[in-house]
Structures are given as C-alpha cells and as structure tokens.
Protein backbone atom coordinates (compact mmCIF):
# COMPACT_ATOMS: atom_id res chain seq x y z
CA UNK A 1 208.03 98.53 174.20
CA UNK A 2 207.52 98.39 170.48
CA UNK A 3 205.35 100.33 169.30
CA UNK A 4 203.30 97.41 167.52
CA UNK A 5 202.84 95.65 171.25
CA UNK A 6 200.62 99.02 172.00
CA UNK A 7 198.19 98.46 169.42
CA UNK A 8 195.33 96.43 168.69
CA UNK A 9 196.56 93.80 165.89
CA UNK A 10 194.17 93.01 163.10
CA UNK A 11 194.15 89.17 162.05
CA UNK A 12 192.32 87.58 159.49
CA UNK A 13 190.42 84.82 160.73
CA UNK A 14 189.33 83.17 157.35
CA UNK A 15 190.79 79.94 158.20
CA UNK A 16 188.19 79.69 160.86
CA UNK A 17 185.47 81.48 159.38
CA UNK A 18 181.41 80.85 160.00
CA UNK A 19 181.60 80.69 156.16
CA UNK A 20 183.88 78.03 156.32
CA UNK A 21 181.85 74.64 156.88
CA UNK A 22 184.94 72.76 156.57
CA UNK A 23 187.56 74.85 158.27
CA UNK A 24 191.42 73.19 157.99
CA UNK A 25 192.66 70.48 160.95
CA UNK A 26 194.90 71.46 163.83
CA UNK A 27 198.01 70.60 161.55
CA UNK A 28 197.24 72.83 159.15
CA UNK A 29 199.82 75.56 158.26
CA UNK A 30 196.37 77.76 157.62
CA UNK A 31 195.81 77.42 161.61
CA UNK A 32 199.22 76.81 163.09
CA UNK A 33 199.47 80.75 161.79
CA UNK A 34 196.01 81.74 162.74
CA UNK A 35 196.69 80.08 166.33
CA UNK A 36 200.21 82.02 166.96
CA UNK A 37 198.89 85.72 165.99
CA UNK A 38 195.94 85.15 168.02
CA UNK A 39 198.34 84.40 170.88
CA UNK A 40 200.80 86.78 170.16
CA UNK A 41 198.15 89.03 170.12
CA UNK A 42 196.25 88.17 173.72
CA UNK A 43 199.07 87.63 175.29
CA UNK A 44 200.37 91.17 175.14
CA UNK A 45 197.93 93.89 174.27
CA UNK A 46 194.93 91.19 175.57
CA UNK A 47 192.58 92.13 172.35
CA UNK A 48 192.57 91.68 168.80
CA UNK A 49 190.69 92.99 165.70
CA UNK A 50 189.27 89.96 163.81
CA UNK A 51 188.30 90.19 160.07
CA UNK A 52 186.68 87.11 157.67
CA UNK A 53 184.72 86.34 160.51
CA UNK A 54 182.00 85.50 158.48
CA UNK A 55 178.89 86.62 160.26
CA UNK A 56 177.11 88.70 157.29
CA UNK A 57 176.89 92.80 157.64
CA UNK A 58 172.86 91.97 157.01
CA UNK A 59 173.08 90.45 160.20
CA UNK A 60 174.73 92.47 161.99
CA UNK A 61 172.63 95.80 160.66
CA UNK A 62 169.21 93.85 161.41
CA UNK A 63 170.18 93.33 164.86
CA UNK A 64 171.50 96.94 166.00
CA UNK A 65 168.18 98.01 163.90
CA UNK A 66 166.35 95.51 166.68
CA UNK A 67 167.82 97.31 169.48
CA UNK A 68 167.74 100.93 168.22
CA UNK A 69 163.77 100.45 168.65
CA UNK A 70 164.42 98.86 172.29
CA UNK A 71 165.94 101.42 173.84
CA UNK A 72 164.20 104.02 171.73
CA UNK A 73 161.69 102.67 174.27
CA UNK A 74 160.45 104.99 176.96
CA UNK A 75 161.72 104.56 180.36
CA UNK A 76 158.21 103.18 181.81
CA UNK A 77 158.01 100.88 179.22
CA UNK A 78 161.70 99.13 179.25
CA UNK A 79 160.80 98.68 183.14
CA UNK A 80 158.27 95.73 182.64
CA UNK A 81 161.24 93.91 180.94
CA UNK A 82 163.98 94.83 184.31
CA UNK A 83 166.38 92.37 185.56
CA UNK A 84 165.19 90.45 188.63
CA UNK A 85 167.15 91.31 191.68
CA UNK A 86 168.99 88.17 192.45
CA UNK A 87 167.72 86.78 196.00
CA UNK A 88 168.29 83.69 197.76
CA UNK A 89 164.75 82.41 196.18
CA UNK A 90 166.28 83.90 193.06
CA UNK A 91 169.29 82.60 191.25
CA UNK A 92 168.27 81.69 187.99
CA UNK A 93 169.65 83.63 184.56
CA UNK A 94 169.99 87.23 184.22
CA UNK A 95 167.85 87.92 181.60
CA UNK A 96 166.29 91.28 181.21
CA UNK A 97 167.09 95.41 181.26
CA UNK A 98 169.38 97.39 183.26
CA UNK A 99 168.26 101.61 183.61
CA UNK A 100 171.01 104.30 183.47
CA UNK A 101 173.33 104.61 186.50
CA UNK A 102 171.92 100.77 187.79
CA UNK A 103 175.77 99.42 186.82
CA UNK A 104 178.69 100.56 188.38
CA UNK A 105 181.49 98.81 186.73
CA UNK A 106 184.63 100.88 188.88
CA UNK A 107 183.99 101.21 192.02
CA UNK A 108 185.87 105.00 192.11
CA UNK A 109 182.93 106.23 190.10
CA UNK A 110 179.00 107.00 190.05
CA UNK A 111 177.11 104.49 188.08
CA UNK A 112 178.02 104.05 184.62
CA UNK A 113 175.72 106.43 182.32
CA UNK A 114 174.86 103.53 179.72
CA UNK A 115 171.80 101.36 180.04
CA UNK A 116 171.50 97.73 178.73
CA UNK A 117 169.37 94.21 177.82
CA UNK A 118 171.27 90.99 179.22
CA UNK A 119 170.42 87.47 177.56
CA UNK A 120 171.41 84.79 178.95
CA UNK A 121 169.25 81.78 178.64
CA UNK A 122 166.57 80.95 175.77
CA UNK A 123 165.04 78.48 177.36
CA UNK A 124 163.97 80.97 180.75
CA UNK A 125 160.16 80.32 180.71
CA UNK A 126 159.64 83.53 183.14
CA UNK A 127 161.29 86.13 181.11
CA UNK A 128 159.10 88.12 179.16
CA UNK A 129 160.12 88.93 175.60
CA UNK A 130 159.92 92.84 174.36
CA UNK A 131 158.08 91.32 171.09
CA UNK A 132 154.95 93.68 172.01
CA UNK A 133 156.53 96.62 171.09
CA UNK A 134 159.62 95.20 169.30
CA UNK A 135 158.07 92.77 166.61
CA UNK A 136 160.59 89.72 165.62
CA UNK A 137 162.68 90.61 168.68
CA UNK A 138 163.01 87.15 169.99
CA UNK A 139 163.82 85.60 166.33
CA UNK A 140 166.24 88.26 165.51
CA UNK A 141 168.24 88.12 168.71
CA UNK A 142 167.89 84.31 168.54
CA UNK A 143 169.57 83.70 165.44
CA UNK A 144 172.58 85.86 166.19
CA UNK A 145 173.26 84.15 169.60
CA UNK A 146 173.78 81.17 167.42
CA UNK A 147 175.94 82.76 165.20
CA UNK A 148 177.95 84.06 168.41
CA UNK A 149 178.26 81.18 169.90
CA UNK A 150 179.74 79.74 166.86
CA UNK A 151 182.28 82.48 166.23
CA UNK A 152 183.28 82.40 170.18
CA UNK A 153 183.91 78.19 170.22
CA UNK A 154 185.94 78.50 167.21
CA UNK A 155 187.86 81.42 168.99
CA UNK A 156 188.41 79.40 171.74
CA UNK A 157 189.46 76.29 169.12
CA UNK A 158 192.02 78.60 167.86
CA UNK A 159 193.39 79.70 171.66
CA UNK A 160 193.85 76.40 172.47
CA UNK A 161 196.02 75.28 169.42
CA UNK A 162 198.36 78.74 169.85
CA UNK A 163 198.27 77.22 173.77
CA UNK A 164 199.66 74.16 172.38
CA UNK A 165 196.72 72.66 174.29
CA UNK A 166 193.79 70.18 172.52
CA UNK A 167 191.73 72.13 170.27
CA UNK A 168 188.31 71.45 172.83
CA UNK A 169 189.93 72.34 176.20
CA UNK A 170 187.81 75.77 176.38
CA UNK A 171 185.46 74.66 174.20
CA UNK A 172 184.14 71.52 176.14
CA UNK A 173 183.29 73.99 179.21
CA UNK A 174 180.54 75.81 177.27
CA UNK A 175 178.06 73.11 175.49
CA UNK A 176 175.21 74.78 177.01
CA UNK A 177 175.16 78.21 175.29
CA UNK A 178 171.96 79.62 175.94
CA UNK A 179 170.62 77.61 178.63
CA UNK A 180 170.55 78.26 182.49
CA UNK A 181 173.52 75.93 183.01
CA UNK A 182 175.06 78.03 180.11
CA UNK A 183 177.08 80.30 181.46
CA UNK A 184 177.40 82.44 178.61
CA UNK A 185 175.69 86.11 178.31
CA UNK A 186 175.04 88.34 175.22
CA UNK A 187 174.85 92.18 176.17
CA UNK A 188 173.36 95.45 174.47
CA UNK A 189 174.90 98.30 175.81
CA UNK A 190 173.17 101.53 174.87
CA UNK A 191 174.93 104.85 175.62
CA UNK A 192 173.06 107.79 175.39
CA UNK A 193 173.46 111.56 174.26
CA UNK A 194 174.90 113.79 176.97
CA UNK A 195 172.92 117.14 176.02
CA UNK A 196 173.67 118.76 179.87
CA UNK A 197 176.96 118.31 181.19
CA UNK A 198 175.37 119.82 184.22
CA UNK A 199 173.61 116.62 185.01
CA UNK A 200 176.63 114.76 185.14
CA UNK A 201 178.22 113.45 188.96
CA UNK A 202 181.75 114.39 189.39
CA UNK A 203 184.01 111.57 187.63
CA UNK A 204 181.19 109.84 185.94
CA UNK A 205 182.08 108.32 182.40
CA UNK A 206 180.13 106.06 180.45
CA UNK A 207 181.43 102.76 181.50
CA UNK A 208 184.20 102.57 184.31
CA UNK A 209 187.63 101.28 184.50
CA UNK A 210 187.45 97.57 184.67
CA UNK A 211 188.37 94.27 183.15
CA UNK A 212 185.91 91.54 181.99
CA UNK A 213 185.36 88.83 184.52
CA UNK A 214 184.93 85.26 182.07
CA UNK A 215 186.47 83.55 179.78
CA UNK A 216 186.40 86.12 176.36
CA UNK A 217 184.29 88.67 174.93
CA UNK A 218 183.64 89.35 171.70
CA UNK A 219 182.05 92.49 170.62
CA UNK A 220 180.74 94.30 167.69
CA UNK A 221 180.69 98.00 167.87
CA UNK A 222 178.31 100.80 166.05
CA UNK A 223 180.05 103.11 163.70
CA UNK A 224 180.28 105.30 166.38
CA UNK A 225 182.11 103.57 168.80
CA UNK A 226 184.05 104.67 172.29
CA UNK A 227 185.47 101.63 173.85
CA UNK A 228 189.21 102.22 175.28
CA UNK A 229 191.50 99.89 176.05
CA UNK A 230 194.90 100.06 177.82
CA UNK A 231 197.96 99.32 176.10
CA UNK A 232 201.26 97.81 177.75
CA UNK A 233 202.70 100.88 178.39
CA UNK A 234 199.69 101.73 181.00
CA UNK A 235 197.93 104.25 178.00
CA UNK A 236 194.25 104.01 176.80
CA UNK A 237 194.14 103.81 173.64
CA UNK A 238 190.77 103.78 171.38
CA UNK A 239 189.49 100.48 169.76
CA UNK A 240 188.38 102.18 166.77
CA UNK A 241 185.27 100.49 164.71
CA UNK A 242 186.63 99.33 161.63
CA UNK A 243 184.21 97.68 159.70
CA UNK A 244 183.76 93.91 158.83
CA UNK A 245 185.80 93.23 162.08
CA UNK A 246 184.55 92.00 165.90
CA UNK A 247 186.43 93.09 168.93
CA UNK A 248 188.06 89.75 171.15
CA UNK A 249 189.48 90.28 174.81
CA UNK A 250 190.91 88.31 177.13
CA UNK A 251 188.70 88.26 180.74
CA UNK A 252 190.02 87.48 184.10
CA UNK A 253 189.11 83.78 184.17
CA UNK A 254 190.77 83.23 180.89
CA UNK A 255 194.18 84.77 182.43
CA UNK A 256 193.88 82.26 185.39
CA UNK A 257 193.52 79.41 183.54
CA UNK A 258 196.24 80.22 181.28
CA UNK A 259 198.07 81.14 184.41
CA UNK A 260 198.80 84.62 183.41
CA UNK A 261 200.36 83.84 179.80
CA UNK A 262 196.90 85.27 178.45
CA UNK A 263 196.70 88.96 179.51
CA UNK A 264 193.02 90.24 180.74
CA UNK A 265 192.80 93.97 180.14
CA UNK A 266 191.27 97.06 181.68
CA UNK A 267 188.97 98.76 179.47
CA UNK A 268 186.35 101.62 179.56
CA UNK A 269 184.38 104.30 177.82
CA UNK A 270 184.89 108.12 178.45
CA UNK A 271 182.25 110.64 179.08
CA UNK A 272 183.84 112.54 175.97
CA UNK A 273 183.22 109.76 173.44
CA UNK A 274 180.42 110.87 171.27
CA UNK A 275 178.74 113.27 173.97
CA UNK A 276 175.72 114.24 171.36
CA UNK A 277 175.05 111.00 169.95
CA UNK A 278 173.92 108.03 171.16
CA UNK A 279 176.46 104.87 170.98
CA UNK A 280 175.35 101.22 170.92
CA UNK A 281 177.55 97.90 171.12
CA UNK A 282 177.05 94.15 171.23
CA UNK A 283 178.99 91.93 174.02
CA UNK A 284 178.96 87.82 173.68
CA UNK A 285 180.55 87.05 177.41
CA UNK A 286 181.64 83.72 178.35
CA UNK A 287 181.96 82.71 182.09
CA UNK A 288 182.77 79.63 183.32
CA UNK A 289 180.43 76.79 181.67
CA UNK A 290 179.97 72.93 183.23
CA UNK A 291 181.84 69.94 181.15
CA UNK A 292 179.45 67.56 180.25
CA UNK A 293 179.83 64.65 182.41
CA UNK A 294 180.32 60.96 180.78
C-alpha cells in the first residue's frame, strides 16, 4: 500500500470556508477538486486534516479556556450537571457530564479513563447550565455549536459532490442541529494526568478501540493531543495536532449509506499519550437527523 494511503492527508478547504459567504457552485473547478481529495481521502484512510476552515483561533482558544474551568471543577460539583440515565420515562437528549471510567467505548477494556460534557439540544428546558460556576458558559458553547454546525453541513456539501450525489443529500437529514429532533451531539472530552500507574486496571487506556457510530465527526484537538487512528495497513498511527486544522472521520452510518465506498475507522487514545498532563478535545458528532417533511 503506498505509503501516502497510510497517512492522514491535509486538504485545504478554502473553497468552502466559514469565511467564505459566497463559496463557488457545484461546477466549480474550486470544488470539483475540493470534492475528489475529500473522497480520496475518506475513502481510504477514513480521516482527513482540514485547513482554511475558517472558524477563528479566538474561538477556538475561548472555548477550550471555557472547559479548562469545567472540569477544573471538583468531582461533587460536576455531579449536579450528570447525564440522566436514559429510562423508558426518559428518552429525551443527552445533555450533561459523564465521571471517569462511566464510558466504556471497547468492550475488551475497563472504562475509558477520560471524563466528558455532552450537548446535544439548546432548546432542553430541564438541563441545567454550569453558568454558576462557569460564567458565559452557555453563550460561549452556544456560538461555537453554530459555527460547527456550519463547518459540518458544508463538509457534508462537499461529500456529496465527490459522491457524485446532489450537494443536500446529507445535508437535508440534519436541519435540526441543536434541537431534540437534532440528532447531532457536540462532546468535551477531558483526559486527565496519570500521576500513579498503580491505580490503573489491567488494559485500561484512555479511550478504547472503537469506531464512531453517525454520520462524521469533526474534532479539534489541544496542543497536546493523543488521538490514534488506524491506517490501511491495520497500524495506529497518531493524528498529530497541527494547528489551524480540524480532524474529519468517517462513522459507521456514513459507511452504510455510502455502501462501504466511505471507510469508517477504528480509533483510540493510549494510556501512554501525555501520562502527566491533562489532554482536552472537542467532538461535533452527527447521527442520523429527520428530513423535513413537505
């Protein structure tokens, strides 16, 4: 396998960027390019690097900054903002905090030793916002959903032009970002120092072994970083933070729509990635949304 099919490419996604208001038609040279390294791209390796996105650095800084103080948070305290199990009287959106070990994404493995904040829906009247302690928290964290969800429909734009499909045949499934019907969740993942390898259970890493399970993710990493992912040739490779770029995978339901010609990948992060310093990333999932009807 050539050796470029086992690395994560690095495309420039001007043509599409936020900062573009008025971003070139499907027939455009601009995107017919943009649209075939973006498939060349999932359909092998199943991620890409993408620079010229055009969400600002400000942005990005003011929002990790948000979080740092979240899960700075002590344990008691993070607790009055916990998920709600999910019961037959409960089946509304995930909002809300996840402690250590509560996730286990492989199922050969102790729970995962990260902790994290779902948000799903904006408009879930029971969930109460960390503003208390974390002032601005719903303002911050509102305004870069928006910005998310902007970047992720023009992704999916661009996926369906490479797919020599109509440019809203993803797109149309998710035009209730940030509602209950949404089906669309943005995820802080906070990994923590390992002081004591003592206290770690045999084969415990920070996040298992596992693929995503929607339609894409895109995620923005600290400087720090620790996400692997594995190449065609069965090898985990790092996904390096390079900065002024976000992270794009493939999930599972992605791959099945595309019948298999978009590749969903396993990913994880190791116990040895960063072991005395804490590591934090942002994930903008999207599952399967509901076409509005006509």
């Amino acid at each position: 396998m050539a050796a470029a099919a086992c690395a994560i490419p690095v495309v420039d996604f001007s043509a599409m960027s936020l900062k573009n208001n008025d971003p070139p038609d499907k027939n455009s040279q601009a995107i017919k390019t943009l649209a075939d390294q973006l498939y060349q791209a999932f359909s092998t390796i199943g991620f890409v690097y993408l620079k010229n996105h055009g969400i600002p650095q400000e942005e990005l800084d003011a929002v990790f900054k948000t979080f740092d103080k979240f899960f700075s948070l002590s344990p008691e305290v993070k607790a009055k903002y916990a998920k709600k199990k999910i019961t037959s009287q409960h089946v509304s959106s995930q909002n809300g905090w996840d402690a250590i070990e509560v996730e286990r994404t492989s199922l050969n493995r102790p729970g995962d030793l990260k902790e994290s904040l779902d948000l799903e829906s904006f408009d879930d009247g029971t969930f109460n916002w960390p503003s208390a302690e974390v002032p601005q928290f719903k303002s911050t964290v509102s305004s870069f959903y928006k910005s998310m969800s902007d970047l992720a429909l023009r992704i999916l734009t661009v996926m369906a032009i490479g797919l020599q499909l109509e440019p809203n045949t993803f797109t149309k499934f998710f035009n209730k970002v940030g509602t209950t019907e949404g089906a669309v969740q943005m995820r802080f993942n906070a990994y923590p120092k390992i002081s004591d390898l003592s206290k770690v259970k045999p084969g415990q890493i920070r996040c298992g072994e596992h693929t995503d399970y929607g339609a894409i993710s895109v995620l923005f990493q600290d400087d720090i970083g620790g996400l692997e992912v594995q190449n065609v040739n069965g090898q985990f490779i790092p996904a390096t933070p390079m900065k002024g770029t976000v992270v794009v995978n493939i999930a599972d339901l992605m791959q099945r729509w595309t019948a298999d010609k978009l590749k969903s990948t396993v990913l994880n992060v190791p116990l040895l990635a960063s072991l005395l310093t804490s590591l934090v990333d942002i994930k903008y999932r999207l599952f399967e949304g509901q076409q509005e009807q006509t």
